[in-house]
PDB file of N, CA and C in Angstrom:
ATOM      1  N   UNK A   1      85.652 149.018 156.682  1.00  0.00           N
ATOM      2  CA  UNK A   1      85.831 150.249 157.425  1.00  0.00           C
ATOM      3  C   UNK A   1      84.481 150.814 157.862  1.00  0.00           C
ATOM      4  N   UNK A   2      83.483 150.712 157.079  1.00  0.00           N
ATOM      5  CA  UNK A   2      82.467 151.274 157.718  1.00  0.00           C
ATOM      6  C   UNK A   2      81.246 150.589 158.562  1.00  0.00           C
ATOM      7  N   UNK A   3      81.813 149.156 158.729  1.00  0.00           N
ATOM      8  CA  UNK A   3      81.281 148.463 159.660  1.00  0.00           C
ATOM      9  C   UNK A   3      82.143 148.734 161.383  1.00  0.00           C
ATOM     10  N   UNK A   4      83.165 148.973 161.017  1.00  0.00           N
ATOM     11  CA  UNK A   4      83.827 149.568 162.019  1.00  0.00           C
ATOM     12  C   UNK A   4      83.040 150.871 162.804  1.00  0.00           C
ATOM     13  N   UNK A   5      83.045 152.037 161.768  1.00  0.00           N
ATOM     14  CA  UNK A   5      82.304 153.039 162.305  1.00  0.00           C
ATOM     15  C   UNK A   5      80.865 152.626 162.754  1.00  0.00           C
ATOM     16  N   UNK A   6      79.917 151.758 161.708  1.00  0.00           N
ATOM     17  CA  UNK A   6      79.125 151.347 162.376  1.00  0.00           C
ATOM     18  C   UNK A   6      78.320 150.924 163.954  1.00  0.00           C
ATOM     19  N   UNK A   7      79.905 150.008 164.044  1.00  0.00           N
ATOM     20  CA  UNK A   7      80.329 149.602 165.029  1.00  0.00           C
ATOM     21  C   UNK A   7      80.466 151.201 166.482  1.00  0.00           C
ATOM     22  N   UNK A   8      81.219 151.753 166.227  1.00  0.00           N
ATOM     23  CA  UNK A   8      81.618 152.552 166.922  1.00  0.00           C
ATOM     24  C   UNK A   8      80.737 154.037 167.399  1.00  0.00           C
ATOM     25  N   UNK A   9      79.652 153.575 166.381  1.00  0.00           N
ATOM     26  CA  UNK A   9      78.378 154.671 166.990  1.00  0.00           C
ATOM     27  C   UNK A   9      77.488 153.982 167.508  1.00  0.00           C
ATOM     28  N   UNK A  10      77.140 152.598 167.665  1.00  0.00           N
ATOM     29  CA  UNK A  10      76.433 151.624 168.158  1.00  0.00           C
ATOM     30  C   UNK A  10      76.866 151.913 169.714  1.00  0.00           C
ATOM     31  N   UNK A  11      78.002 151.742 169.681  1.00  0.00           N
ATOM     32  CA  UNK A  11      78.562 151.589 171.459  1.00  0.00           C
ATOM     33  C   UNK A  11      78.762 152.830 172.173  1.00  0.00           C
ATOM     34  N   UNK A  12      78.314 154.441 171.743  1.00  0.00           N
ATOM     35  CA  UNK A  12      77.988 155.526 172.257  1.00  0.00           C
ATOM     36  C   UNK A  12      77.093 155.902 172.432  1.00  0.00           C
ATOM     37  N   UNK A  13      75.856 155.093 171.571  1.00  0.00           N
ATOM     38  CA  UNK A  13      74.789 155.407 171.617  1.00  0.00           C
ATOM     39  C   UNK A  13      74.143 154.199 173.213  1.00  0.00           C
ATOM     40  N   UNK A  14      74.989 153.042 172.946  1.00  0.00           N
ATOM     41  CA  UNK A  14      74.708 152.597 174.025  1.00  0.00           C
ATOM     42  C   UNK A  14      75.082 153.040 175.352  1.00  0.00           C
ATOM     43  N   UNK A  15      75.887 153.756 175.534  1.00  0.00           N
ATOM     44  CA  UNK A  15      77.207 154.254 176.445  1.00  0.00           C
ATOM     45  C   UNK A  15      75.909 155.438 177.018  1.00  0.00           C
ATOM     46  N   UNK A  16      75.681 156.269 176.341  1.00  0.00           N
ATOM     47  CA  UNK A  16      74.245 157.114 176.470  1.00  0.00           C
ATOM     48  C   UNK A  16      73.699 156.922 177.388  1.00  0.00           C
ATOM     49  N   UNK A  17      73.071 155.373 177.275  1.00  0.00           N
ATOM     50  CA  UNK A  17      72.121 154.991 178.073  1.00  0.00           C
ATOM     51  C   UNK A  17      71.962 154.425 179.020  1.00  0.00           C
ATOM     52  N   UNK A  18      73.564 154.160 179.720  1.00  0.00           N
ATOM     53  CA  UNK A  18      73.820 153.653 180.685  1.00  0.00           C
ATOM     54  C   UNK A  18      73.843 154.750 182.043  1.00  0.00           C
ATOM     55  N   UNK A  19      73.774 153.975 183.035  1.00  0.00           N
ATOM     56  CA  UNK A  19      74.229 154.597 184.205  1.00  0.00           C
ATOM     57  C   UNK A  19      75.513 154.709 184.958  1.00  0.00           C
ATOM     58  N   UNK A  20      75.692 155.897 185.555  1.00  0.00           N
ATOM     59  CA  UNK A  20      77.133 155.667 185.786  1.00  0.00           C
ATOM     60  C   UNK A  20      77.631 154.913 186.619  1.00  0.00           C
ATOM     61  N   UNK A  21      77.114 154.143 187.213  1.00  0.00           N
ATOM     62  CA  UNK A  21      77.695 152.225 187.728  1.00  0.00           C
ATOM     63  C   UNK A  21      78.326 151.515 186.570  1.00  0.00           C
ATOM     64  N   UNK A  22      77.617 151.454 185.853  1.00  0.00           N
ATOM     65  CA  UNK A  22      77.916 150.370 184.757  1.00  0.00           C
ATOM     66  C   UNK A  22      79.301 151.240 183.920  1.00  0.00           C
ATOM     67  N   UNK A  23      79.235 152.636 183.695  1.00  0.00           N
ATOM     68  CA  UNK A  23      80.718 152.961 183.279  1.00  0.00           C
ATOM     69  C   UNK A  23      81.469 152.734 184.300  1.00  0.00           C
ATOM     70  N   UNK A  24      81.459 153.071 185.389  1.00  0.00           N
ATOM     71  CA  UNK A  24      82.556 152.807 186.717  1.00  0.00           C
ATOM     72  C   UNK A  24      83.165 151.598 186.552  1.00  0.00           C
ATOM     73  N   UNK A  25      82.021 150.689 186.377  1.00  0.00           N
ATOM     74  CA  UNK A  25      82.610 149.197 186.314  1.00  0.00           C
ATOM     75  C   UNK A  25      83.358 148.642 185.254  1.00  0.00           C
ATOM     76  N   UNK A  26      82.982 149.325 183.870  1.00  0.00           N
ATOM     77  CA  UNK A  26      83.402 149.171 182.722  1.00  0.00           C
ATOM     78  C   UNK A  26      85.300 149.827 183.051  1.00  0.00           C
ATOM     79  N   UNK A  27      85.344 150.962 183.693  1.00  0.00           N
ATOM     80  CA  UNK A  27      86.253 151.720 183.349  1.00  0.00           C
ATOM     81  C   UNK A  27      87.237 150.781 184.739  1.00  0.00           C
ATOM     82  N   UNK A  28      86.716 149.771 185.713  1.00  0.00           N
ATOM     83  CA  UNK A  28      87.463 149.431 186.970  1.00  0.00           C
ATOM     84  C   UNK A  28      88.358 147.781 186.226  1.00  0.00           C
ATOM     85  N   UNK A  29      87.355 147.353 185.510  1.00  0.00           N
ATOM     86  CA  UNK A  29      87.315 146.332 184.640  1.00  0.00           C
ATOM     87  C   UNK A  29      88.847 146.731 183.462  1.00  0.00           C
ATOM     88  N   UNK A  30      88.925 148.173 182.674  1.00  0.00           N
ATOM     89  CA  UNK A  30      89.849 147.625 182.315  1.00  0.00           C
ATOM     90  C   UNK A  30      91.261 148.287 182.327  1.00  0.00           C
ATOM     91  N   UNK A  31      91.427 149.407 183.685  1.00  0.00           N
ATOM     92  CA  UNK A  31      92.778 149.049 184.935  1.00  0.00           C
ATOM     93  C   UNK A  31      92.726 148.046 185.418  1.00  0.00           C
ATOM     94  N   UNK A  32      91.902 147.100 186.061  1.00  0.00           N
ATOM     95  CA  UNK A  32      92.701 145.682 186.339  1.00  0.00           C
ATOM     96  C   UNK A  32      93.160 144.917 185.122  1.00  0.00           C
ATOM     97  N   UNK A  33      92.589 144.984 183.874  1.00  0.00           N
ATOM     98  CA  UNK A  33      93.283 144.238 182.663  1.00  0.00           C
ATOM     99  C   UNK A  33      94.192 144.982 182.721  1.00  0.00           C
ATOM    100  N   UNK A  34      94.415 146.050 182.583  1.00  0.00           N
ATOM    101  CA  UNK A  34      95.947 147.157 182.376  1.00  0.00           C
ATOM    102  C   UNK A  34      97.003 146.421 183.573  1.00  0.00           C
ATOM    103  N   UNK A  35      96.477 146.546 184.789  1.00  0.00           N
ATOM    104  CA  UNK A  35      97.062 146.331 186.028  1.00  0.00           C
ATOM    105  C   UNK A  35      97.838 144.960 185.826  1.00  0.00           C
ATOM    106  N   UNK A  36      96.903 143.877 185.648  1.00  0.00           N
ATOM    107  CA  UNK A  36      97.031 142.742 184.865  1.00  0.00           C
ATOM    108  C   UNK A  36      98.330 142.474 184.216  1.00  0.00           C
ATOM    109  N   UNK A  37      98.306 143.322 182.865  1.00  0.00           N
ATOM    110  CA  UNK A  37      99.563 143.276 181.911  1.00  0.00           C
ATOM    111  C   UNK A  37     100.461 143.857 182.237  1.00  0.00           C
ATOM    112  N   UNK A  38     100.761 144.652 183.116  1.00  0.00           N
ATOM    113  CA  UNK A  38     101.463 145.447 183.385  1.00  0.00           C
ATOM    114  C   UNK A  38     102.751 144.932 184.492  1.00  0.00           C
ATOM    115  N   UNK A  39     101.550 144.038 185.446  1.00  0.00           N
ATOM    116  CA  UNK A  39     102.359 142.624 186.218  1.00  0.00           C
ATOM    117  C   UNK A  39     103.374 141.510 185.592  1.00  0.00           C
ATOM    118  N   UNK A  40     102.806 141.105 184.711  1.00  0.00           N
ATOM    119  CA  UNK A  40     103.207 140.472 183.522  1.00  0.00           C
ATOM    120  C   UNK A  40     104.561 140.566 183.297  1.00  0.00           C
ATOM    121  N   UNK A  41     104.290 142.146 182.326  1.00  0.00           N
ATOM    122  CA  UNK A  41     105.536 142.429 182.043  1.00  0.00           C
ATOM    123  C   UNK A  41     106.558 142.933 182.820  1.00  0.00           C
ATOM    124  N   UNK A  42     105.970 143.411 184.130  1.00  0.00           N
ATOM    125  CA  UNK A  42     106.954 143.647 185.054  1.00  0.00           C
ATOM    126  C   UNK A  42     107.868 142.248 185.867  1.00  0.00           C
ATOM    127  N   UNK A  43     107.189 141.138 185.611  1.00  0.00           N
ATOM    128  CA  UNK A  43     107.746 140.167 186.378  1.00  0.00           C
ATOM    129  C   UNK A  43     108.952 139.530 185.271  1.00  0.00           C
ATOM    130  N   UNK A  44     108.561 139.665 183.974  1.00  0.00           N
ATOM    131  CA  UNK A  44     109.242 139.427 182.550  1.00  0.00           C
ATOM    132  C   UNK A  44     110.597 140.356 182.588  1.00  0.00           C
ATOM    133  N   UNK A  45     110.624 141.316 182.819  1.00  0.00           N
ATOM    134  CA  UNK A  45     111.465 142.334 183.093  1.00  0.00           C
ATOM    135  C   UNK A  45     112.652 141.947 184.144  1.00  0.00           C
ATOM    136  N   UNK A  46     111.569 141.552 185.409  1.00  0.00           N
ATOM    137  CA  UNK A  46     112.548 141.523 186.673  1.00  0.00           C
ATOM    138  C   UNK A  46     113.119 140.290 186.382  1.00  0.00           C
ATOM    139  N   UNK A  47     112.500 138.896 186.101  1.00  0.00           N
ATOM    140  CA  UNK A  47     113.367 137.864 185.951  1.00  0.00           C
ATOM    141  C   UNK A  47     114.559 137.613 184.733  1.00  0.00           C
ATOM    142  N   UNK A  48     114.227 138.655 183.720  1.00  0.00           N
ATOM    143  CA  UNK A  48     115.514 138.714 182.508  1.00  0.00           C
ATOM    144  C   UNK A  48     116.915 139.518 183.312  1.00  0.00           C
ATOM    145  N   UNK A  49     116.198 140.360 183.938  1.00  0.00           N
ATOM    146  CA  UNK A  49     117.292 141.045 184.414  1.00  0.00           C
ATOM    147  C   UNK A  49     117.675 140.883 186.164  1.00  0.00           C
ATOM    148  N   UNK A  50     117.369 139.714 186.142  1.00  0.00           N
ATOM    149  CA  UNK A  50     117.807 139.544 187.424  1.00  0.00           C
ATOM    150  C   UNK A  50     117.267 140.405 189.050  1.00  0.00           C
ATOM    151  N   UNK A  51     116.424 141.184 188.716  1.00  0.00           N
ATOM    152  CA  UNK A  51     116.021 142.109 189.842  1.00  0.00           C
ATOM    153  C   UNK A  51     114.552 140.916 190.711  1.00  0.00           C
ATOM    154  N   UNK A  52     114.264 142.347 192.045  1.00  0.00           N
ATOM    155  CA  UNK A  52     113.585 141.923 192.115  1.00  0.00           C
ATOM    156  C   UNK A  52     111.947 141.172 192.082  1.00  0.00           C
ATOM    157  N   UNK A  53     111.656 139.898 192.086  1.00  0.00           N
ATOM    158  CA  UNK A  53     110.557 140.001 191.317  1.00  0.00           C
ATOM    159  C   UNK A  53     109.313 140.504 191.406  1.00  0.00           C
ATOM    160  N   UNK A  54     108.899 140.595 193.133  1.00  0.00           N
ATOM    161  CA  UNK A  54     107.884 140.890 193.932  1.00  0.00           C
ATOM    162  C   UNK A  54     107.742 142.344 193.708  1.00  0.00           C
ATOM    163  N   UNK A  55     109.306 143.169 193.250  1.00  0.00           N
ATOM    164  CA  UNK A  55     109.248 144.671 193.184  1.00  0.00           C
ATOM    165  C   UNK A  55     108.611 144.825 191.686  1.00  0.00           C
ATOM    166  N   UNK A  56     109.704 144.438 190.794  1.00  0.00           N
ATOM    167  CA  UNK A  56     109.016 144.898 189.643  1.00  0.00           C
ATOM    168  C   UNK A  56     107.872 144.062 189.283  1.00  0.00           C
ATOM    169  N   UNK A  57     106.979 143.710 190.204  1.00  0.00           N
ATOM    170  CA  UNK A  57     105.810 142.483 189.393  1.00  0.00           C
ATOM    171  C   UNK A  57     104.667 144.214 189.924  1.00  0.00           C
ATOM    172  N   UNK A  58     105.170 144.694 191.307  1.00  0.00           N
ATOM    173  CA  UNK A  58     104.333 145.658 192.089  1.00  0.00           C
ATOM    174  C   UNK A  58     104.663 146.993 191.125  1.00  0.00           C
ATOM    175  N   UNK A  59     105.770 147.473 190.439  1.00  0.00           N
ATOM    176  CA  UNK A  59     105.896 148.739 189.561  1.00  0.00           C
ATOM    177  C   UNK A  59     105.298 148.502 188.475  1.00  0.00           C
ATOM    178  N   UNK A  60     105.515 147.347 187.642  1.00  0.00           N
ATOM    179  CA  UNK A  60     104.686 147.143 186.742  1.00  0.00           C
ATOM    180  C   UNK A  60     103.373 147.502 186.395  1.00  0.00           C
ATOM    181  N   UNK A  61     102.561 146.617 187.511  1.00  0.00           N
ATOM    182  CA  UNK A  61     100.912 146.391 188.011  1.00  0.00           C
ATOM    183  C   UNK A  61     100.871 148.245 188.043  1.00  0.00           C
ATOM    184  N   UNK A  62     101.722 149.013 188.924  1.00  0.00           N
ATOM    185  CA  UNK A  62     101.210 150.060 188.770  1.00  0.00           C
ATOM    186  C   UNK A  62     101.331 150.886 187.888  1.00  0.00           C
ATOM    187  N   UNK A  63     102.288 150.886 187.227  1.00  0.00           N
ATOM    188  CA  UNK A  63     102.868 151.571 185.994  1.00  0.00           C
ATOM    189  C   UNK A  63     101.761 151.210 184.712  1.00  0.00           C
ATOM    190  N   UNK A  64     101.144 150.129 184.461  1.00  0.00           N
ATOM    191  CA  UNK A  64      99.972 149.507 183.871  1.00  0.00           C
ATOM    192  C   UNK A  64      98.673 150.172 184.279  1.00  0.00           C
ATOM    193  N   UNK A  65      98.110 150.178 185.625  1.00  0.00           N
ATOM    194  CA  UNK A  65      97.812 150.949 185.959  1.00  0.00           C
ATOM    195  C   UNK A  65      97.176 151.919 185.773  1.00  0.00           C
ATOM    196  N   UNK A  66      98.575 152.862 185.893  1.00  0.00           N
ATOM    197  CA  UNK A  66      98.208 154.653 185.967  1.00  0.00           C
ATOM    198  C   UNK A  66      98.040 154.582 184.234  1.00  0.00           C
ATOM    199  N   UNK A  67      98.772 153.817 183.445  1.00  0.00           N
ATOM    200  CA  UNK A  67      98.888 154.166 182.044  1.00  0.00           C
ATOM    201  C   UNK A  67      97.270 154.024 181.009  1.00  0.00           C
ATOM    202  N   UNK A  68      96.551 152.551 181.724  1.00  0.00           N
ATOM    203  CA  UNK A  68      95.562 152.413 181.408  1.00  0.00           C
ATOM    204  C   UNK A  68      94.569 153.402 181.837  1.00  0.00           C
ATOM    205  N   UNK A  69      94.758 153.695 183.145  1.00  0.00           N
ATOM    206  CA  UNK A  69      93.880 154.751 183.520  1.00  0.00           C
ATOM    207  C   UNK A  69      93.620 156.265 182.618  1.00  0.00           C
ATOM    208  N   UNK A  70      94.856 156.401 182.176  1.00  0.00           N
ATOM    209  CA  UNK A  70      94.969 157.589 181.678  1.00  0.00           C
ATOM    210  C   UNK A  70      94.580 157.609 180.333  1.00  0.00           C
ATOM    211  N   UNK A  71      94.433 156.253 179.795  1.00  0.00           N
ATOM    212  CA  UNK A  71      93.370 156.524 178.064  1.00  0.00           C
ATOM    213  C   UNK A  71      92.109 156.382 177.972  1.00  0.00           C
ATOM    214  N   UNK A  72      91.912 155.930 179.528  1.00  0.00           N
ATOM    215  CA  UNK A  72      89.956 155.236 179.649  1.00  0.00           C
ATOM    216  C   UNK A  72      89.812 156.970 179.764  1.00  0.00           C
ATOM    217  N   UNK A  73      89.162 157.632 179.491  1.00  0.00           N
ATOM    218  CA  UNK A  73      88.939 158.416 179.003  1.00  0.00           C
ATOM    219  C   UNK A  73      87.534 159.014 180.034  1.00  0.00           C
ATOM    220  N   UNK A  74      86.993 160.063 180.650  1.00  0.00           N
ATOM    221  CA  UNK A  74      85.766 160.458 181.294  1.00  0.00           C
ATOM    222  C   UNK A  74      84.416 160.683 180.418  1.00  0.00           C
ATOM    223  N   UNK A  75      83.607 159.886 179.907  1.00  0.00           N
ATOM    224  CA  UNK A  75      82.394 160.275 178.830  1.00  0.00           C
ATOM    225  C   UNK A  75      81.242 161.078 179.593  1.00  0.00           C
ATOM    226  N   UNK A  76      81.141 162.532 179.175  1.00  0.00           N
ATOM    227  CA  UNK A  76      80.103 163.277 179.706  1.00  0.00           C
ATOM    228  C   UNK A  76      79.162 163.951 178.699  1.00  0.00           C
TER     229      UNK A  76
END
């Protein structure tokens, strides 16, 4: 556990010292992983249940998305 915390003041202190490119990119980097999974499971969805796939592969991706977006969090 306290290599964890360790861990977890290491990467604010680095976060510090960055510029805000490198968070932008960090934070664009992981809505497309969100976006990503979100496709996934939307295409998993549409083909169990018979819908369509191109639709729910596109609600998914966004529903992934907005959801990831909303825990990456603004560091000021």
């Amino acid at each position: 556990m306290a290599m964890y915390g360790q861990q977890m003041l290491d990467r604010l202190k680095s976060n510090k010292d960055t510029n805000g490119n490198e968070l932008l990119l960090e934070k664009t980097r992981g809505t497309f992983t969100g976006s990503a999974i979100g496709l996934f499971i939307g295409l998993y969805i549409g083909y169990s249940r018979h819908y369509n796939l191109l639709m729910s592969a596109f609600i998914g991706a966004a529903i992934g998305g907005l959801v990831t977006r909303s825990f990456i969090n603004d560091k000021k």
